[in-house]
PDB file of N, CA and C in Angstrom:
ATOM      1  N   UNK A   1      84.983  42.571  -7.286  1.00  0.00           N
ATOM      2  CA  UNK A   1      84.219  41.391  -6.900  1.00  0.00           C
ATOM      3  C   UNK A   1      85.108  40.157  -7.039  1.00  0.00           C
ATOM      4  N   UNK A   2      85.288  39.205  -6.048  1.00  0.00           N
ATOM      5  CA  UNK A   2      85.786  38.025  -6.222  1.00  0.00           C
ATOM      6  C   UNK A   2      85.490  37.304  -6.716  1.00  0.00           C
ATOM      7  N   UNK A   3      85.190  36.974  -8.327  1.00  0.00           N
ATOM      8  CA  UNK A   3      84.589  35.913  -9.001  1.00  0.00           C
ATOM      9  C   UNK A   3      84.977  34.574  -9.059  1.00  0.00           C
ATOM     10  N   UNK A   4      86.993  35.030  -8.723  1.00  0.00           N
ATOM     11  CA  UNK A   4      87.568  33.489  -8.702  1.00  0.00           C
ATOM     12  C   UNK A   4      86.917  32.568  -7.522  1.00  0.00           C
ATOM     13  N   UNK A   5      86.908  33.464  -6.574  1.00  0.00           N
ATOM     14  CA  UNK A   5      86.270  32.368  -5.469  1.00  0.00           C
ATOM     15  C   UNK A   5      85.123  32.128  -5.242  1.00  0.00           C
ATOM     16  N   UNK A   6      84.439  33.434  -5.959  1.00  0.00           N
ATOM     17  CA  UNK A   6      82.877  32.613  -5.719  1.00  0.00           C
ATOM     18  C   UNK A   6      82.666  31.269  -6.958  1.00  0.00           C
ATOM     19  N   UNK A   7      83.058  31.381  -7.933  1.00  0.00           N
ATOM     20  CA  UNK A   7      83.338  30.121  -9.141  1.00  0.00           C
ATOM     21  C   UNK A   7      83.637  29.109  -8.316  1.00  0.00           C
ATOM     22  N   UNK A   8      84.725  29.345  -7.880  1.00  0.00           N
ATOM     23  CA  UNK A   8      85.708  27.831  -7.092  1.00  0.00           C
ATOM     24  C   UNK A   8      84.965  27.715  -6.038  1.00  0.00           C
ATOM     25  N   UNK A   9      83.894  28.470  -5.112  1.00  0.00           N
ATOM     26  CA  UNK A   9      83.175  27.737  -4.285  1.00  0.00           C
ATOM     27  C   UNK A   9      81.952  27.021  -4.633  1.00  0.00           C
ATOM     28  N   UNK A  10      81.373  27.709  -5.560  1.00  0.00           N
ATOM     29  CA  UNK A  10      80.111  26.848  -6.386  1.00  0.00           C
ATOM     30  C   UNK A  10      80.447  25.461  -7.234  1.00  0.00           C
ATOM     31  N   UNK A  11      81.898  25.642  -7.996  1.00  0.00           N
ATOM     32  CA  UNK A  11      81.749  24.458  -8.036  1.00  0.00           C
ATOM     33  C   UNK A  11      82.251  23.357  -7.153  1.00  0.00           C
ATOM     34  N   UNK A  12      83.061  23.695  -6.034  1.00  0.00           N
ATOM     35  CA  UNK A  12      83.385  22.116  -4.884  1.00  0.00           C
ATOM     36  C   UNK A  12      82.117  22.379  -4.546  1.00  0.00           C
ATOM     37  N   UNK A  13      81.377  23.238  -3.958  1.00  0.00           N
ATOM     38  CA  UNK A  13      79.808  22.787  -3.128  1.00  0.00           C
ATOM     39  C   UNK A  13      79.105  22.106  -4.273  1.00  0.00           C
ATOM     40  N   UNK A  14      78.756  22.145  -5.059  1.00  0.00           N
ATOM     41  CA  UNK A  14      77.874  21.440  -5.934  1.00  0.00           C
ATOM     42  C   UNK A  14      78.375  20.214  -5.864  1.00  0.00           C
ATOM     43  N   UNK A  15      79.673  20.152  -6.551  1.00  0.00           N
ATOM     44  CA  UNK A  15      80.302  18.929  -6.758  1.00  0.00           C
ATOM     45  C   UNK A  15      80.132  17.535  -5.295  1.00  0.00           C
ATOM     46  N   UNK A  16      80.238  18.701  -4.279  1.00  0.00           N
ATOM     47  CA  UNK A  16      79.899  18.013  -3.342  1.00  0.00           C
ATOM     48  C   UNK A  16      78.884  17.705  -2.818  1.00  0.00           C
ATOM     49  N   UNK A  17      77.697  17.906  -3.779  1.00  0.00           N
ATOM     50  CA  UNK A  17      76.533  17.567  -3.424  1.00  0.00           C
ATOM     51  C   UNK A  17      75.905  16.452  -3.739  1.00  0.00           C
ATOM     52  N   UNK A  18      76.799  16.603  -5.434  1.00  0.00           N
ATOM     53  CA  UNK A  18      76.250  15.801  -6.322  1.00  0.00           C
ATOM     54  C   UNK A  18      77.247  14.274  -5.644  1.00  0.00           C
ATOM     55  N   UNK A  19      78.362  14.873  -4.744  1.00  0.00           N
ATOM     56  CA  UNK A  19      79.024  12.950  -4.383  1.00  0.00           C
ATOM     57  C   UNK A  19      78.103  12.739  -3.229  1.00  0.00           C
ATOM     58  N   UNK A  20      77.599  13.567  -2.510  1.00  0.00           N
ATOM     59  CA  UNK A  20      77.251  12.989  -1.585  1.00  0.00           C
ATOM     60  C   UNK A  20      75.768  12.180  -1.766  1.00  0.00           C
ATOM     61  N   UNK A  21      74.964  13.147  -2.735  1.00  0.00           N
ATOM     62  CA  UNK A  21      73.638  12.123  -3.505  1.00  0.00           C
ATOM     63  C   UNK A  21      73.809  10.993  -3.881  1.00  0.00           C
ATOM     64  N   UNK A  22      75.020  10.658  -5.030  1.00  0.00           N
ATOM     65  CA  UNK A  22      75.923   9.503  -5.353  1.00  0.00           C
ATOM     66  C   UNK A  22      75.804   8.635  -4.487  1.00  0.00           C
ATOM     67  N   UNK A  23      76.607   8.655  -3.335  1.00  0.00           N
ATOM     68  CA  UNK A  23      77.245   8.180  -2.154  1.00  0.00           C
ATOM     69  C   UNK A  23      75.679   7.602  -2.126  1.00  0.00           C
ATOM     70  N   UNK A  24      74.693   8.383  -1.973  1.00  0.00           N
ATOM     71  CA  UNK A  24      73.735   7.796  -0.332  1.00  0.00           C
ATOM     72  C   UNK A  24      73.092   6.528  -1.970  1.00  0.00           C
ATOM     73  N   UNK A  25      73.261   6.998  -2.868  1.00  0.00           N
ATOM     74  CA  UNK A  25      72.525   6.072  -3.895  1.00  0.00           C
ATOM     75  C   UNK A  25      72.914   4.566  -4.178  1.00  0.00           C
ATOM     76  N   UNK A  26      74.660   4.615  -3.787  1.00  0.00           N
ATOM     77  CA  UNK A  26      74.831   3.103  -4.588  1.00  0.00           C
ATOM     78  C   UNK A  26      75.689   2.866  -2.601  1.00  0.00           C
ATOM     79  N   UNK A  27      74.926   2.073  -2.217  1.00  0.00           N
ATOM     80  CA  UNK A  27      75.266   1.547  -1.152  1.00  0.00           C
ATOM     81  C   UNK A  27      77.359   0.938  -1.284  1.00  0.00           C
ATOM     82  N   UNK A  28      77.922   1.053  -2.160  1.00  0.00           N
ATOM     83  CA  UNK A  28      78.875   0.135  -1.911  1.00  0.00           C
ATOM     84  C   UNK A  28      80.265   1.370  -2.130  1.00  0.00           C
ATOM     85  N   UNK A  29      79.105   2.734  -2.382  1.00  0.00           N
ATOM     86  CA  UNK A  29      80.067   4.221  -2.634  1.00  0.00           C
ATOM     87  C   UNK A  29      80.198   4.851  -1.769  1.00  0.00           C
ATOM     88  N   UNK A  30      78.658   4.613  -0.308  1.00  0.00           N
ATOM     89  CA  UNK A  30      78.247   5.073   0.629  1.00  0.00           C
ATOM     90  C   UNK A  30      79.113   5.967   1.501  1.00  0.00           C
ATOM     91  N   UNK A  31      80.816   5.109   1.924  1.00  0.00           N
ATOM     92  CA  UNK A  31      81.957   6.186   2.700  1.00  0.00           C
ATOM     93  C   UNK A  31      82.589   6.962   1.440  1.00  0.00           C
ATOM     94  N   UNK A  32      82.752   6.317   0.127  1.00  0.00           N
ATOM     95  CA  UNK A  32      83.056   7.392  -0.412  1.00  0.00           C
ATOM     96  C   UNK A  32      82.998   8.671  -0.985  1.00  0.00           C
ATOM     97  N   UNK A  33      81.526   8.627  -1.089  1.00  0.00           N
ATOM     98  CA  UNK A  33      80.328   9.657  -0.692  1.00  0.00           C
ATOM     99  C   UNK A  33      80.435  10.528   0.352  1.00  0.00           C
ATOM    100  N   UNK A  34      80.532  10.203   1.239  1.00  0.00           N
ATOM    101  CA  UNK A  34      80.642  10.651   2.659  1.00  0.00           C
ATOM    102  C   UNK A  34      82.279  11.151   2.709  1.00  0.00           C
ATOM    103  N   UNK A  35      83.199  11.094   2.694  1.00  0.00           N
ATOM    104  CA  UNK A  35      84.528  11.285   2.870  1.00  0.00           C
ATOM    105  C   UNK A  35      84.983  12.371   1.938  1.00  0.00           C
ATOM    106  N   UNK A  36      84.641  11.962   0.512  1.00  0.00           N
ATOM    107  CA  UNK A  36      84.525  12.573  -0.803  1.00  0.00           C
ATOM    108  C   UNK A  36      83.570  14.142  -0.862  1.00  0.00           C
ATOM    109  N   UNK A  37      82.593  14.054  -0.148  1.00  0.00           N
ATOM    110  CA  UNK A  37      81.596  15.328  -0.320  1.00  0.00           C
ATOM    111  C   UNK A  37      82.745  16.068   1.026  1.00  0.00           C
ATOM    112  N   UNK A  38      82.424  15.808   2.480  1.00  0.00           N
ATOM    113  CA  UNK A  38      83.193  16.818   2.956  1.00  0.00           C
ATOM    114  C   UNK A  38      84.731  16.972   3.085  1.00  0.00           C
ATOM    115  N   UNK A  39      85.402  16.273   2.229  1.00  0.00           N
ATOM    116  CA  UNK A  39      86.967  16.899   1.996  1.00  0.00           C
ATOM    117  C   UNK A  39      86.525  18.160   0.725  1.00  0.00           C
ATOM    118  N   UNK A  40      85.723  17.905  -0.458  1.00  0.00           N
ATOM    119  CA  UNK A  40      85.346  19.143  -0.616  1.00  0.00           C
ATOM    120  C   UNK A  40      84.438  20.182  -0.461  1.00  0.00           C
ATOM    121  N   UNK A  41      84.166  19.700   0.845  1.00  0.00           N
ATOM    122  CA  UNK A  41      82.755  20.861   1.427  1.00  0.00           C
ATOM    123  C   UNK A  41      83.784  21.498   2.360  1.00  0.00           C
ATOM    124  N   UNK A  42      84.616  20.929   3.003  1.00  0.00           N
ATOM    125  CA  UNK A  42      85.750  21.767   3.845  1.00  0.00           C
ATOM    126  C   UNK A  42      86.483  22.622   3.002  1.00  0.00           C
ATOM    127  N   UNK A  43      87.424  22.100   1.702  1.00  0.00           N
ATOM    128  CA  UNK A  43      88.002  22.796   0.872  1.00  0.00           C
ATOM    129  C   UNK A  43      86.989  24.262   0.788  1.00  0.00           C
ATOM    130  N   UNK A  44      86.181  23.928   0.279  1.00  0.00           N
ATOM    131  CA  UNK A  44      84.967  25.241  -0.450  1.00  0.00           C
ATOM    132  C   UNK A  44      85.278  26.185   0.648  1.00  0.00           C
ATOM    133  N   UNK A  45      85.005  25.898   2.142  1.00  0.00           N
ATOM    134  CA  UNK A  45      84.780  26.933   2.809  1.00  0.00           C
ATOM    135  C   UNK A  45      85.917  27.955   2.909  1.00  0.00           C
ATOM    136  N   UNK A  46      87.567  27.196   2.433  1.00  0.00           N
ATOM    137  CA  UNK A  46      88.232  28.554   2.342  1.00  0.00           C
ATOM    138  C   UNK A  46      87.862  29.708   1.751  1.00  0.00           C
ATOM    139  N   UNK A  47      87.346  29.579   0.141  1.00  0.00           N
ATOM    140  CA  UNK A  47      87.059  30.419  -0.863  1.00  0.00           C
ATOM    141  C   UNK A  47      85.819  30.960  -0.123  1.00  0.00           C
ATOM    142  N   UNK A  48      84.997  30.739   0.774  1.00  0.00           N
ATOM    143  CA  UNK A  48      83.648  31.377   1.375  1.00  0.00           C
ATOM    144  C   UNK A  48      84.261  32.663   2.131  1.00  0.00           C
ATOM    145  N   UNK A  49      85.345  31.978   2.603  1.00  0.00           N
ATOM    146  CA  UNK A  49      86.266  32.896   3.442  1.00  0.00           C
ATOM    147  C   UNK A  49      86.691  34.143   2.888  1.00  0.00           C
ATOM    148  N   UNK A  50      87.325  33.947   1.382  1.00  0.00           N
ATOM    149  CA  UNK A  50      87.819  34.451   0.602  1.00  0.00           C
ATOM    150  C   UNK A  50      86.964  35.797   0.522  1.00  0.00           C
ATOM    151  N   UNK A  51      85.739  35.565  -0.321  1.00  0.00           N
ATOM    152  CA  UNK A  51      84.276  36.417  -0.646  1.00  0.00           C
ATOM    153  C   UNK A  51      83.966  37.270   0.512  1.00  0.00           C
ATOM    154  N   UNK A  52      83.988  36.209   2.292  1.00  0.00           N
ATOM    155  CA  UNK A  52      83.935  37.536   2.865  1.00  0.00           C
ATOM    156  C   UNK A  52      84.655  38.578   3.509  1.00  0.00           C
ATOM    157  N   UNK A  53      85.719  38.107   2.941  1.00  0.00           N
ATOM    158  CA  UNK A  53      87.001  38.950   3.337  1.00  0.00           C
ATOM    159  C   UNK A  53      86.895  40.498   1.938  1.00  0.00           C
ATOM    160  N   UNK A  54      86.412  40.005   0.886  1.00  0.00           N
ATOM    161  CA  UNK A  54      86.631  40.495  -0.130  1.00  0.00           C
ATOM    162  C   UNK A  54      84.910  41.461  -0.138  1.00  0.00           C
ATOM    163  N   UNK A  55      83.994  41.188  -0.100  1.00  0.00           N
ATOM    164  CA  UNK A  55      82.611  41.504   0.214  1.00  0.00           C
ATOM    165  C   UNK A  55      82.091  41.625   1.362  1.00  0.00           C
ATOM    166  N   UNK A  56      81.173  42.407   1.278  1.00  0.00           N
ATOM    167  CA  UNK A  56      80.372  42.470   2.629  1.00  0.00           C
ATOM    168  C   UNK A  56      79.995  41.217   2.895  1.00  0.00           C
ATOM    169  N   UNK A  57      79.895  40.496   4.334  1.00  0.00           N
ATOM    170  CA  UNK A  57      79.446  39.205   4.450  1.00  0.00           C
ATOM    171  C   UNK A  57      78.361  38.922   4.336  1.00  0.00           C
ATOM    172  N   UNK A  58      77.161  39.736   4.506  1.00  0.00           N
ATOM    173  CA  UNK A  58      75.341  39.645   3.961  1.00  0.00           C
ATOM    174  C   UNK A  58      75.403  39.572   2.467  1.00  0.00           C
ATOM    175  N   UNK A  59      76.433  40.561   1.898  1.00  0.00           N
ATOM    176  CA  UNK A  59      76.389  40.341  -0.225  1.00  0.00           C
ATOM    177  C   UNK A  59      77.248  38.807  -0.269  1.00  0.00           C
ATOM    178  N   UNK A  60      77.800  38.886   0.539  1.00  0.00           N
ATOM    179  CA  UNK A  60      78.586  37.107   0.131  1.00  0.00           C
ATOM    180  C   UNK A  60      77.903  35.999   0.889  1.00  0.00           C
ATOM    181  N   UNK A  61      77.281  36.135   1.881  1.00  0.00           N
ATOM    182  CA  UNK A  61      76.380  34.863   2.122  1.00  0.00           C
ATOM    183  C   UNK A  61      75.241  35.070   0.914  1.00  0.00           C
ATOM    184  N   UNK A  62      74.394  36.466   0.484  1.00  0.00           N
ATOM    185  CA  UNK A  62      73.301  36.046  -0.574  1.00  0.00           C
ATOM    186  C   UNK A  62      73.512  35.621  -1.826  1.00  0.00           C
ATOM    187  N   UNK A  63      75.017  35.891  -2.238  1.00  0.00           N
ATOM    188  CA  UNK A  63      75.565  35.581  -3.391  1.00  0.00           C
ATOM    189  C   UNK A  63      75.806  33.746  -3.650  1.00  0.00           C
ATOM    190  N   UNK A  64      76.740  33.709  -2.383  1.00  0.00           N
ATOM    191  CA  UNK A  64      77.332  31.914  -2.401  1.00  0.00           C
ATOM    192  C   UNK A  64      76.353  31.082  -1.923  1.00  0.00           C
ATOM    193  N   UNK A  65      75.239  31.295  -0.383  1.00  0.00           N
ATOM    194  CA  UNK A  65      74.637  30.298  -0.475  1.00  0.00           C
ATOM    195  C   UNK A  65      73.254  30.451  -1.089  1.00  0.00           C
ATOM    196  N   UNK A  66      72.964  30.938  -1.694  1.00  0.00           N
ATOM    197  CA  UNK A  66      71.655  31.372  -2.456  1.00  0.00           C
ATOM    198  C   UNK A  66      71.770  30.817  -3.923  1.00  0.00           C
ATOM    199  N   UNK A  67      73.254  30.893  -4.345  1.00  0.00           N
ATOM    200  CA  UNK A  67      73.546  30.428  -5.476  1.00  0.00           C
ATOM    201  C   UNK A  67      74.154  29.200  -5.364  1.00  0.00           C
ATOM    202  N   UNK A  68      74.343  28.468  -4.581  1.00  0.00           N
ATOM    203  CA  UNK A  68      74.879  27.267  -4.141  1.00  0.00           C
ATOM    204  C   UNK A  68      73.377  26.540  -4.383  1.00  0.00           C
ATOM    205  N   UNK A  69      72.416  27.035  -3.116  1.00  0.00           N
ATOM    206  CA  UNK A  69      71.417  26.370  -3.841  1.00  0.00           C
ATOM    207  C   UNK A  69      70.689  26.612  -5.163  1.00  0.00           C
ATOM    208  N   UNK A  70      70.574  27.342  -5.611  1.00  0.00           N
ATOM    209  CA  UNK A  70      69.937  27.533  -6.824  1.00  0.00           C
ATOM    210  C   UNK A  70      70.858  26.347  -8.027  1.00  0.00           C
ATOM    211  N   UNK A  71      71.968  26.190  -7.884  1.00  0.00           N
ATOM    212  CA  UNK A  71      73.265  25.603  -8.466  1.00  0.00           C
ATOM    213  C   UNK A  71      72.918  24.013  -8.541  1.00  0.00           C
ATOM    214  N   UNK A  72      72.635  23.871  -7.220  1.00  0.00           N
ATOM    215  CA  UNK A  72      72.708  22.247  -7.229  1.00  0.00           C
ATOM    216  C   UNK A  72      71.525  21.884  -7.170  1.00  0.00           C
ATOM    217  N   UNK A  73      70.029  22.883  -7.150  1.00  0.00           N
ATOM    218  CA  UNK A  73      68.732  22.055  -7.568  1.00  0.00           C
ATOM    219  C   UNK A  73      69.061  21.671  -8.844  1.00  0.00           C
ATOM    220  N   UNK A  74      69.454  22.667  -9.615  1.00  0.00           N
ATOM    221  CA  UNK A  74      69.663  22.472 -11.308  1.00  0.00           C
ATOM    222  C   UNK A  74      70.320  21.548 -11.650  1.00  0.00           C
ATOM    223  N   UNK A  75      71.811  21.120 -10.679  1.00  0.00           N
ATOM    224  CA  UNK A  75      72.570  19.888 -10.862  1.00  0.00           C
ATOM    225  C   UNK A  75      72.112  18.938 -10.866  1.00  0.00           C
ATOM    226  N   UNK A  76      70.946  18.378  -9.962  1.00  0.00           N
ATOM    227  CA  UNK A  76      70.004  17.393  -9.166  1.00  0.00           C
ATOM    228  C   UNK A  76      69.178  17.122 -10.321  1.00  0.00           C
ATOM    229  N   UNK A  77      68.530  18.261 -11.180  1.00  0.00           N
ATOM    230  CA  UNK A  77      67.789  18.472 -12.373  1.00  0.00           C
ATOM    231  C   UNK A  77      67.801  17.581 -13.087  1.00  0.00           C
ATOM    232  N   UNK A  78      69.821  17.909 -13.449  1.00  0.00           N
ATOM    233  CA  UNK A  78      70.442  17.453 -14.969  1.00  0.00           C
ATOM    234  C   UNK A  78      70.968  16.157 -14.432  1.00  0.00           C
ATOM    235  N   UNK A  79      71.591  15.676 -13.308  1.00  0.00           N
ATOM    236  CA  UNK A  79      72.640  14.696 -13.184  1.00  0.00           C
ATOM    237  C   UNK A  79      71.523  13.480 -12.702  1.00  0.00           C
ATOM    238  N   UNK A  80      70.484  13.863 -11.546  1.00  0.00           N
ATOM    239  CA  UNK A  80      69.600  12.499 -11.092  1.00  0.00           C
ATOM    240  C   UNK A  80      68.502  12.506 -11.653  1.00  0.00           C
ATOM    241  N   UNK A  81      67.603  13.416 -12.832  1.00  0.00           N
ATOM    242  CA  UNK A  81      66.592  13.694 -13.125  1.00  0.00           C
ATOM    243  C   UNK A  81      65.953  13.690 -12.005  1.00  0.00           C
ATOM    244  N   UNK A  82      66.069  14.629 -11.237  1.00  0.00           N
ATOM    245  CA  UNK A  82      64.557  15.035 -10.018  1.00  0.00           C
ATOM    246  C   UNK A  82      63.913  16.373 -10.957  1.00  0.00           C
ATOM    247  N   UNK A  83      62.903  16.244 -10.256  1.00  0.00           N
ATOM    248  CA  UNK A  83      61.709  16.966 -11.141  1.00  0.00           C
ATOM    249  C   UNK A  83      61.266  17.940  -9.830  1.00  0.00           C
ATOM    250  N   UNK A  84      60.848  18.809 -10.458  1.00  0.00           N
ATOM    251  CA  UNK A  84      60.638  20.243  -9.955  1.00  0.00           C
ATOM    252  C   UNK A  84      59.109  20.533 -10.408  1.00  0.00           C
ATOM    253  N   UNK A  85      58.361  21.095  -9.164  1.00  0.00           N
ATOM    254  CA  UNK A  85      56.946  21.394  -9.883  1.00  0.00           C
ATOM    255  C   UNK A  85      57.115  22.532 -10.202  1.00  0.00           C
ATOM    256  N   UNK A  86      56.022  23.625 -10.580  1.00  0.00           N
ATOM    257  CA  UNK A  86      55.750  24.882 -11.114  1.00  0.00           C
ATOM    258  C   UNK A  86      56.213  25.975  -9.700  1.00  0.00           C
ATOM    259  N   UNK A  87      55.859  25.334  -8.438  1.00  0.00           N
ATOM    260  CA  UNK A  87      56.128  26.268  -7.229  1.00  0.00           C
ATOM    261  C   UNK A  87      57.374  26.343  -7.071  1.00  0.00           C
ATOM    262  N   UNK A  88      58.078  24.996  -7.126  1.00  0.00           N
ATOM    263  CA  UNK A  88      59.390  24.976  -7.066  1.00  0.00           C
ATOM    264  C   UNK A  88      60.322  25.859  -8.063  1.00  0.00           C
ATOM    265  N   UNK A  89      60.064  25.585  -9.037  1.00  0.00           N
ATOM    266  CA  UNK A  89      60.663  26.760 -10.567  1.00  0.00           C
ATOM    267  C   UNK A  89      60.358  28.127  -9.637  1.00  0.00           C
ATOM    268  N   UNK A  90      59.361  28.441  -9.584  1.00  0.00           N
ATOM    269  CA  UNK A  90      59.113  29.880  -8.870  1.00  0.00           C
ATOM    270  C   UNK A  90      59.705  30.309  -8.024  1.00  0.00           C
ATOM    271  N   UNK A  91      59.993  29.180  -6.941  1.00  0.00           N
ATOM    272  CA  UNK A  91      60.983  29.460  -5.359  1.00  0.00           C
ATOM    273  C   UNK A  91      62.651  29.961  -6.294  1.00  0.00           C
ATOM    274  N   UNK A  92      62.782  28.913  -7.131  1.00  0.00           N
ATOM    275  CA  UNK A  92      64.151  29.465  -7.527  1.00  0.00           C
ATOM    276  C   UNK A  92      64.102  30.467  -8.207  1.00  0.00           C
ATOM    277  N   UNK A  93      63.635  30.937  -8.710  1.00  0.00           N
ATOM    278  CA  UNK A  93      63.408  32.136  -9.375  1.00  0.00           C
ATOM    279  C   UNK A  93      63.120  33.253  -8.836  1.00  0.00           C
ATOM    280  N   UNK A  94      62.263  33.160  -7.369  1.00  0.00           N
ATOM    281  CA  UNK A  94      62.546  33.967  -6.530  1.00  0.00           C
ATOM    282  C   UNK A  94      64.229  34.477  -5.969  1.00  0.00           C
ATOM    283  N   UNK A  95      64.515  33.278  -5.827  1.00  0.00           N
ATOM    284  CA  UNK A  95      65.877  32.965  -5.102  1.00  0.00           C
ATOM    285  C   UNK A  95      66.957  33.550  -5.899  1.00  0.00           C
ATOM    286  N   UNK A  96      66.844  33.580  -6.960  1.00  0.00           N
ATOM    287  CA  UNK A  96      67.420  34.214  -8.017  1.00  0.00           C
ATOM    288  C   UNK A  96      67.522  35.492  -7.621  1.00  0.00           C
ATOM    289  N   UNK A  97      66.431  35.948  -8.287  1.00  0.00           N
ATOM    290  CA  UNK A  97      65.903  37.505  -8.309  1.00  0.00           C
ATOM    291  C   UNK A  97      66.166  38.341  -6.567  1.00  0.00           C
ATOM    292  N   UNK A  98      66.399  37.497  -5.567  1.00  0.00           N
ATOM    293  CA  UNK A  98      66.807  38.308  -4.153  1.00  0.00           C
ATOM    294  C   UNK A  98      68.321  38.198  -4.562  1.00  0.00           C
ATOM    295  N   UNK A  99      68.653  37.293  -4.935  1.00  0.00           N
ATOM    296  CA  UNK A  99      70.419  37.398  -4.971  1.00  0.00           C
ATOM    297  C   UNK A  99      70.587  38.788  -5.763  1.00  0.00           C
ATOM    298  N   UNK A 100      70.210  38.770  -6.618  1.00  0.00           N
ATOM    299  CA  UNK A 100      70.258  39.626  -7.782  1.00  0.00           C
ATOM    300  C   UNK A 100      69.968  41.490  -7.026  1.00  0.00           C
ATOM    301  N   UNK A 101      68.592  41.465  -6.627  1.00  0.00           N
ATOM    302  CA  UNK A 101      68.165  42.489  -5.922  1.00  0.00           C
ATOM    303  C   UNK A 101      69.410  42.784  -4.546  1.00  0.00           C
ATOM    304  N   UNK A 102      69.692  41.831  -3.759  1.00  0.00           N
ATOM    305  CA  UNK A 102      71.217  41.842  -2.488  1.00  0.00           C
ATOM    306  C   UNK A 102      72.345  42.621  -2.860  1.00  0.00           C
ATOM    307  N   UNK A 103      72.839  41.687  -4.800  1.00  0.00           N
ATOM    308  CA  UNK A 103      73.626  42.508  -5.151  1.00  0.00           C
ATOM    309  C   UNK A 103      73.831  43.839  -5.664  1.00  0.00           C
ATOM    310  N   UNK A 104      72.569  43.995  -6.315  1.00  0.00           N
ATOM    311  CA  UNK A 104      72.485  45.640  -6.608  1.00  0.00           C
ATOM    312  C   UNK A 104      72.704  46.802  -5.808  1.00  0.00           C
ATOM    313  N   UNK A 105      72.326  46.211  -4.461  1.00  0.00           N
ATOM    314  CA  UNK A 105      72.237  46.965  -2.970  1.00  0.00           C
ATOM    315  C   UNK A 105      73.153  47.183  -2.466  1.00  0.00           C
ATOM    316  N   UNK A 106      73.956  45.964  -2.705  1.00  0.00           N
ATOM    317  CA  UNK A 106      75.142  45.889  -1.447  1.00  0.00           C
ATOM    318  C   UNK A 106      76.088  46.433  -1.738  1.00  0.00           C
ATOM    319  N   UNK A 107      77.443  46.727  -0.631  1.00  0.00           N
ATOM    320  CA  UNK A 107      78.474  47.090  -1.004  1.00  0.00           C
ATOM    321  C   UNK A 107      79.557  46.327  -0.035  1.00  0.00           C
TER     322      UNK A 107
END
C-alpha cells in the first residue's frame, strides 16, 4: 500500500483547503488564497497519481477522496470552528465506514 503518498496527498489537499477558506475569509489574502490553495492542489495530484499507479483506481479514489473529505470537515472543525449537526457526524461516519468496507474488498 502506498501510504507515503496517500499521507502527502491528504495533507497538501487539506492544507489546501484550509488556504483557500483563509483566502475567501480575509479579503486582503483573497489571491493568496487562491494561488496558494491550487499550487498545492496541483502538487497533490501527482501523489493521486502515485496511489493509482500503485492501487486499484476505485481502492484509491475511495481511499484519497473519501478521506480527503472526511480530513478537511474535521480541519474546518478544529481550524474555523464550523459546527456539524448529529446527521452530519453520521454522513462522516458513514463515509468512513465505506472507505473502510472499499478497502477490505479491494485489491
Amino acid at each position: 500500500m502506498p501510504y507515503g503518498s496517500i499521507v502527502a496527498f491528504f495533507v497538501l489537499q487539506v492544507t489546501a483547503g484550509l488556504v483557500f477558506k483563509y483566502g475567501s475569509l480575509h479579503k486582503e489574502y483573497w489571491w493568496h488564497g487562491f494561488i496558494w490553495g491550487n499550487v498545492l492542489g496541483i502538487i497533490s495530484i501527482y501523489f493521486l497519481m502515485r496511489v493509482y499507479h500503485d492501487l486499484n483506481p476505485n481502492l484509491g479514489e475511495a481511499i484519497c477522496r473519501g478521506g480527503r473529505f472526511v480530513l478537511l470537515q474535521l480541519a474546518f472543525v478544529l481550524f474555523f470552528q464550523s459546527r456539524l449537526n448529529t446527521i452530519q457526524w453520521g454522513g462522516i461516519a458513514m463515509i468512513v465506514a465505506g472507505i473502510f468496507v472499499v478497502s477490505l474488498c479491494g485489491h
